[in-house]
C-alpha atoms as a PDB file:
ATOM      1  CA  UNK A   1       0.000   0.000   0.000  1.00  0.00           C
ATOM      2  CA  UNK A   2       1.199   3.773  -1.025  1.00  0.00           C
ATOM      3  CA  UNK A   3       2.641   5.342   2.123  1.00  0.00           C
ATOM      4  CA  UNK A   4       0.875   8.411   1.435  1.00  0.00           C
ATOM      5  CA  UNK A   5       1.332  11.258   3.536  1.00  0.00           C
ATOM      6  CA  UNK A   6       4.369  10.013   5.791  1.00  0.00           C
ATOM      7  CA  UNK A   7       6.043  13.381   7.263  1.00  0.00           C
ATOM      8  CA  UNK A   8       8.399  13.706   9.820  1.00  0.00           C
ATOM      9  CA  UNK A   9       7.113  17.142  12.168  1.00  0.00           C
ATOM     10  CA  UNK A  10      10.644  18.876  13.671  1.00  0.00           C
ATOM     11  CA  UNK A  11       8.838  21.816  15.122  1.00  0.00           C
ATOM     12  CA  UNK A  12      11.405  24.536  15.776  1.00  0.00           C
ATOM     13  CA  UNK A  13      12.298  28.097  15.898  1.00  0.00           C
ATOM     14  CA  UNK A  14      12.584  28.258  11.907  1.00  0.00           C
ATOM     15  CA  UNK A  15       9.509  30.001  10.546  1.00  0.00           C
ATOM     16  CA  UNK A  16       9.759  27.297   7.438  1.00  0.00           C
ATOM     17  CA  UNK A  17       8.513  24.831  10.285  1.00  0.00           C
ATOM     18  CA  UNK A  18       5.813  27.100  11.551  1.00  0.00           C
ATOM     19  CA  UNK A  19       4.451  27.127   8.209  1.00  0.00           C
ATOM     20  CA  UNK A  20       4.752  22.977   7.438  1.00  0.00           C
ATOM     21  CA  UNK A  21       3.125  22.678  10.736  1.00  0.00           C
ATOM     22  CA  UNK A  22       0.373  25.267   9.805  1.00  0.00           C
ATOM     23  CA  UNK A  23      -0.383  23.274   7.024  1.00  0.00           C
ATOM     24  CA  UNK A  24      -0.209  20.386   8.991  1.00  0.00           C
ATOM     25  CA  UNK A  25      -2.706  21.359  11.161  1.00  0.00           C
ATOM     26  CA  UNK A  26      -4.831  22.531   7.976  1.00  0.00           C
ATOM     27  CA  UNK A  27      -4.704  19.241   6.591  1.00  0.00           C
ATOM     28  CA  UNK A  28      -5.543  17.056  10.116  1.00  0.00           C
ATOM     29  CA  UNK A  29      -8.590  19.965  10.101  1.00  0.00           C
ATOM     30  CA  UNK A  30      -9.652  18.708   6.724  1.00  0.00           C
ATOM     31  CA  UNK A  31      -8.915  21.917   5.077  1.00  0.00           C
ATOM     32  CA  UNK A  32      -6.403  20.561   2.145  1.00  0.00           C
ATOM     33  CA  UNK A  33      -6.252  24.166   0.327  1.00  0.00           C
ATOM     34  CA  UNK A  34      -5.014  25.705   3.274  1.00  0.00           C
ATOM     35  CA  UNK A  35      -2.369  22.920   3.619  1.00  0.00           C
ATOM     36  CA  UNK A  36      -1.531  23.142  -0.160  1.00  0.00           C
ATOM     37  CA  UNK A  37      -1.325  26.713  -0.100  1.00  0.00           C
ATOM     38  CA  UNK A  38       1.011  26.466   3.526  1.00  0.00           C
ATOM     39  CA  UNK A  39       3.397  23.845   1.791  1.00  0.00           C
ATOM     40  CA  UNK A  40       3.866  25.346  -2.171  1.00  0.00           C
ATOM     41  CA  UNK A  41       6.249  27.577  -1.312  1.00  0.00           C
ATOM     42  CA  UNK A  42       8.209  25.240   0.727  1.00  0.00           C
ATOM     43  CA  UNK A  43       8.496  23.070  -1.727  1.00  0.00           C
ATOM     44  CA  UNK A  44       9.117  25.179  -3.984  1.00  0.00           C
ATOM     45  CA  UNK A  45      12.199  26.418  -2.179  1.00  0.00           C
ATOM     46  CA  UNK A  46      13.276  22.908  -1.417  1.00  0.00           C
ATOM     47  CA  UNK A  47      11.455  21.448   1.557  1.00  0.00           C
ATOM     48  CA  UNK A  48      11.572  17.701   0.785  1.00  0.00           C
ATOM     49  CA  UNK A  49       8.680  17.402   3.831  1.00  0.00           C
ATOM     50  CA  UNK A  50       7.092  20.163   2.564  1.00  0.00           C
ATOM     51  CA  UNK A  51       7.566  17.765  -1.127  1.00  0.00           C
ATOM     52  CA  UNK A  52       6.041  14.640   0.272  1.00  0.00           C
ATOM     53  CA  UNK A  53       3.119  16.382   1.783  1.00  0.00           C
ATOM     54  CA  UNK A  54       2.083  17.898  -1.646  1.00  0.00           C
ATOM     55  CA  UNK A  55       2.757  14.751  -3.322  1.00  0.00           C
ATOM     56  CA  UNK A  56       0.062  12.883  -0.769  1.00  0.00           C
ATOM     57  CA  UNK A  57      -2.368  16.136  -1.618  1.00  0.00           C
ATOM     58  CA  UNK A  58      -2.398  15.153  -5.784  1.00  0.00           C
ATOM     59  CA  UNK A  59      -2.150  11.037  -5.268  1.00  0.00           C
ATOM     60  CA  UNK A  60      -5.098  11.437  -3.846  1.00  0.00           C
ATOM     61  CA  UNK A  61      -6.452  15.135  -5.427  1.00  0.00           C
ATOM     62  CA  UNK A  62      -7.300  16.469  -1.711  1.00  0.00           C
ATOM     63  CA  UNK A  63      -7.247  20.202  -1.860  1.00  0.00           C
ATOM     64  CA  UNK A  64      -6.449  19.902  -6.072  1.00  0.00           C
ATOM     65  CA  UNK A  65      -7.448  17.615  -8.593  1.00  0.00           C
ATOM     66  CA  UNK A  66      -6.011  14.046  -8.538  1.00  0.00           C
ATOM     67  CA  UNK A  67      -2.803  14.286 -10.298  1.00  0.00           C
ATOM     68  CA  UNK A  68      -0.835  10.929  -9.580  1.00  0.00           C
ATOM     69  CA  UNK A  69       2.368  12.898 -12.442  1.00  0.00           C
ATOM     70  CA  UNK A  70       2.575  15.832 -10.120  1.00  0.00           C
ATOM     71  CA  UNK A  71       2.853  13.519  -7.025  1.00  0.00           C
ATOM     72  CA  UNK A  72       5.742  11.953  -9.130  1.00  0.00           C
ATOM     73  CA  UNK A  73       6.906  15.163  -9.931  1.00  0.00           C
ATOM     74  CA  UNK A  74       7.149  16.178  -6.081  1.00  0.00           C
ATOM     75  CA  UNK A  75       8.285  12.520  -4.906  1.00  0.00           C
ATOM     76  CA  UNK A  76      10.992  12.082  -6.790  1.00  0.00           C
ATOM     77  CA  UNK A  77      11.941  15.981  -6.131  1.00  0.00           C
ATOM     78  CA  UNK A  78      11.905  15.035  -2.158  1.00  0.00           C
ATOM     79  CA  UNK A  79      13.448  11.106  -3.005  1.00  0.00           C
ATOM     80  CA  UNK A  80      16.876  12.582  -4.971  1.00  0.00           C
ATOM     81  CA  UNK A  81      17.392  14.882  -1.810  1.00  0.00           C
ATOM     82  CA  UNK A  82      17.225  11.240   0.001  1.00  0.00           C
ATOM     83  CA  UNK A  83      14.115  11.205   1.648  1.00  0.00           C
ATOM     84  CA  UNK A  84      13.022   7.858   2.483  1.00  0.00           C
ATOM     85  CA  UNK A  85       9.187   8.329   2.147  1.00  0.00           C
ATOM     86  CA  UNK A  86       9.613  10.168  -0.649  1.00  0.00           C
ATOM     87  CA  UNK A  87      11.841   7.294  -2.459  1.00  0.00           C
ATOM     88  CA  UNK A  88       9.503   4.375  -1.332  1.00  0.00           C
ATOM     89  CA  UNK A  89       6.469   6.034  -3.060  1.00  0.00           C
ATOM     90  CA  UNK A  90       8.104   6.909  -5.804  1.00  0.00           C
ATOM     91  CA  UNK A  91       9.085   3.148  -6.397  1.00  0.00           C
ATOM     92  CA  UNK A  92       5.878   1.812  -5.835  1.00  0.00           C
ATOM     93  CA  UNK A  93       4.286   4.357  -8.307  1.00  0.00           C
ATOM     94  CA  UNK A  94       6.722   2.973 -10.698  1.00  0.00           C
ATOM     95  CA  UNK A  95       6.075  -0.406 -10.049  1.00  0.00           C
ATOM     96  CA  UNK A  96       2.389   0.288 -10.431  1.00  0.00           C
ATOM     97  CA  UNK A  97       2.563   2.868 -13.348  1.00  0.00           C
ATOM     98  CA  UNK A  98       0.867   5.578 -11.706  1.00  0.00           C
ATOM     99  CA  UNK A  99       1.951   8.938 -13.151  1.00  0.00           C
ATOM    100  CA  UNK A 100       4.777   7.603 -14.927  1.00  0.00           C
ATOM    101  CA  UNK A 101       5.158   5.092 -17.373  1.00  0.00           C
ATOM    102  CA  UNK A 102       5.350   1.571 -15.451  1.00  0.00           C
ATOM    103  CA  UNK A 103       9.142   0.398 -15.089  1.00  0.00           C
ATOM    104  CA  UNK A 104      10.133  -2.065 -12.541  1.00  0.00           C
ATOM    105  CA  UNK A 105      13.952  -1.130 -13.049  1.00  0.00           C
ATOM    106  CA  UNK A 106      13.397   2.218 -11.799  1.00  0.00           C
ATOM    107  CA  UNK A 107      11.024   0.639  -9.450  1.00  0.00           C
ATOM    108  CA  UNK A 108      13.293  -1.686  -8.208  1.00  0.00           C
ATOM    109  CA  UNK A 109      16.171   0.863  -7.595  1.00  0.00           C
ATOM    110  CA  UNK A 110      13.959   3.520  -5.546  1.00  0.00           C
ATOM    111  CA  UNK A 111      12.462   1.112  -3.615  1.00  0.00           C
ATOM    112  CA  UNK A 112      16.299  -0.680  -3.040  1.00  0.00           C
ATOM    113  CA  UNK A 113      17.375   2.826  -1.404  1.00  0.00           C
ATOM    114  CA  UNK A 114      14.542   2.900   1.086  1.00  0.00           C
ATOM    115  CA  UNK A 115      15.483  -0.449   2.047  1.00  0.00           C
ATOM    116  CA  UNK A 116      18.577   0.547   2.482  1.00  0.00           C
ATOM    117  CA  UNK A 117      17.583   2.836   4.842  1.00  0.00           C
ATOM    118  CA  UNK A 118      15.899   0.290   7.098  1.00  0.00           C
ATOM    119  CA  UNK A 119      12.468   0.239   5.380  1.00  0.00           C
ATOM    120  CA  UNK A 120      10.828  -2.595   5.893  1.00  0.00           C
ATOM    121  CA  UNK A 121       8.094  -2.022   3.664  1.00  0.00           C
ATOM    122  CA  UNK A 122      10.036  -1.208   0.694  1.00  0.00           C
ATOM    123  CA  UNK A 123      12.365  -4.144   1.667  1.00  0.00           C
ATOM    124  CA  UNK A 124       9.226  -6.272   0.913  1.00  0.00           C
ATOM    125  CA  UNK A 125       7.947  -4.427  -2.457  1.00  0.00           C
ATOM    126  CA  UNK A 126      11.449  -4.485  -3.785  1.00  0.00           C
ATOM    127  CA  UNK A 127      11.748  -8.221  -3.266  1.00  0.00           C
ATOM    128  CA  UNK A 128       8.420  -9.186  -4.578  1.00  0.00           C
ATOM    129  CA  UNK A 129       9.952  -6.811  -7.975  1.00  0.00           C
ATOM    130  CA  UNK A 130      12.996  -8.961  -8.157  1.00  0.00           C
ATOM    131  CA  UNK A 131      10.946 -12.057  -9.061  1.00  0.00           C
ATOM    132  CA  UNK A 132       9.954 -10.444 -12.288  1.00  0.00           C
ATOM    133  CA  UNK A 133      13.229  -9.174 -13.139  1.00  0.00           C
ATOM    134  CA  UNK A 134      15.967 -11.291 -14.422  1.00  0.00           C
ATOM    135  CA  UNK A 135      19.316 -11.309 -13.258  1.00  0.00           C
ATOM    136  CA  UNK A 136      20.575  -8.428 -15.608  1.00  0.00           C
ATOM    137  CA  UNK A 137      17.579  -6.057 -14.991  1.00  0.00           C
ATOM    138  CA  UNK A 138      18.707  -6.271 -11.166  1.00  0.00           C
ATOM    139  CA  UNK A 139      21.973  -5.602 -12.016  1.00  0.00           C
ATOM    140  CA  UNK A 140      20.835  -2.637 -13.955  1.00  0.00           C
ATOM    141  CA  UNK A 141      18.509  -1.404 -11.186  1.00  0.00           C
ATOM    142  CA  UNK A 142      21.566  -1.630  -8.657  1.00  0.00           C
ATOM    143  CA  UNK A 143      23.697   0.682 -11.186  1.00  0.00           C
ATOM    144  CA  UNK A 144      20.932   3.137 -10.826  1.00  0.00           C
ATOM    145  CA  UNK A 145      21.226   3.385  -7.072  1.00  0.00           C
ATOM    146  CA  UNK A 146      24.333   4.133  -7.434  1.00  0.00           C
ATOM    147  CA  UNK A 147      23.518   7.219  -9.422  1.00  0.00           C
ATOM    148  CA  UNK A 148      19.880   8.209  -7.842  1.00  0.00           C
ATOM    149  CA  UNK A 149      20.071  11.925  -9.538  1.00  0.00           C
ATOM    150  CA  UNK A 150      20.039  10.027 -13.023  1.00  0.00           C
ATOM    151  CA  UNK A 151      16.944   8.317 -12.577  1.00  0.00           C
ATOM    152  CA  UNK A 152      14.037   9.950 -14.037  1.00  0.00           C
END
């Protein structure tokens, strides 16, 4: 299942995390165009929490329309920055061919650098990928990790 709107809260004294948590607070109140409007410019600027969040907004077109190639778009924005979320759900998308063309290389790799990471999850997806790749797909996935920028 799509992790959807996994985002790690570091309230501090920066005013970028009084405005993620504003729209934090938007979205657990149900009002998504408040939270899209709070995260934009964050992302914008960089934010890969900020990212993720909007990315959970158009997978499932709360506060915009359902747009599953913009929540690639801000996925893979936040998963080359290494966010871990960010790089699960962008592999799963890819395995699935949601708002990108279906590729279970890519798929593969993304998914291989959350495991990395410790996730479990994407441990799981990745390994139920490998037993429709061949040998020499894997290896090609496993190149890609090496180069996560490159993968589009």
């Amino acid at each position: 299942m799509l992790c959807l709107v996994t985002v790690l809260v570091w309230l501090g004294p920066s005013p970028a995390r009084a405005d993620f948590a504003a729209g934090l607070q938007a979205y657990d109140g149900g009002d998504y165009a408040l939270a899209l409007a709070e995260w934009q410019a964050q992302a914008q600027a960089g934010d890969p929490d900020a990212q993720i969040a909007l990315a959970g907004l158009f997978i499932q077109g709360l506060g915009v329309a359902r747009d599953p190639a913009m929540a690639v778009y801000w996925y893979r924005r936040a998963a080359q920055q290494g966010a871990v979320v960010a790089q699960l759900n962008l592999g799963d998308l890819y395995a699935r061919g949601l708002g990108v063309e279906r590729d279970l290389v890519r798929a593969y790799a993304w998914l291989e650098l959350a495991a990395r990471r410790g996730q479990k999850w994407a441990r799981r997806r990745r390994d139920e990928i490998a037993k429709r790749l061949t040998p020499e797909r894997i290896a090609a996935a496993l190149t890609l990790v090496d180069h996560p920028h490159a993968m589009r």
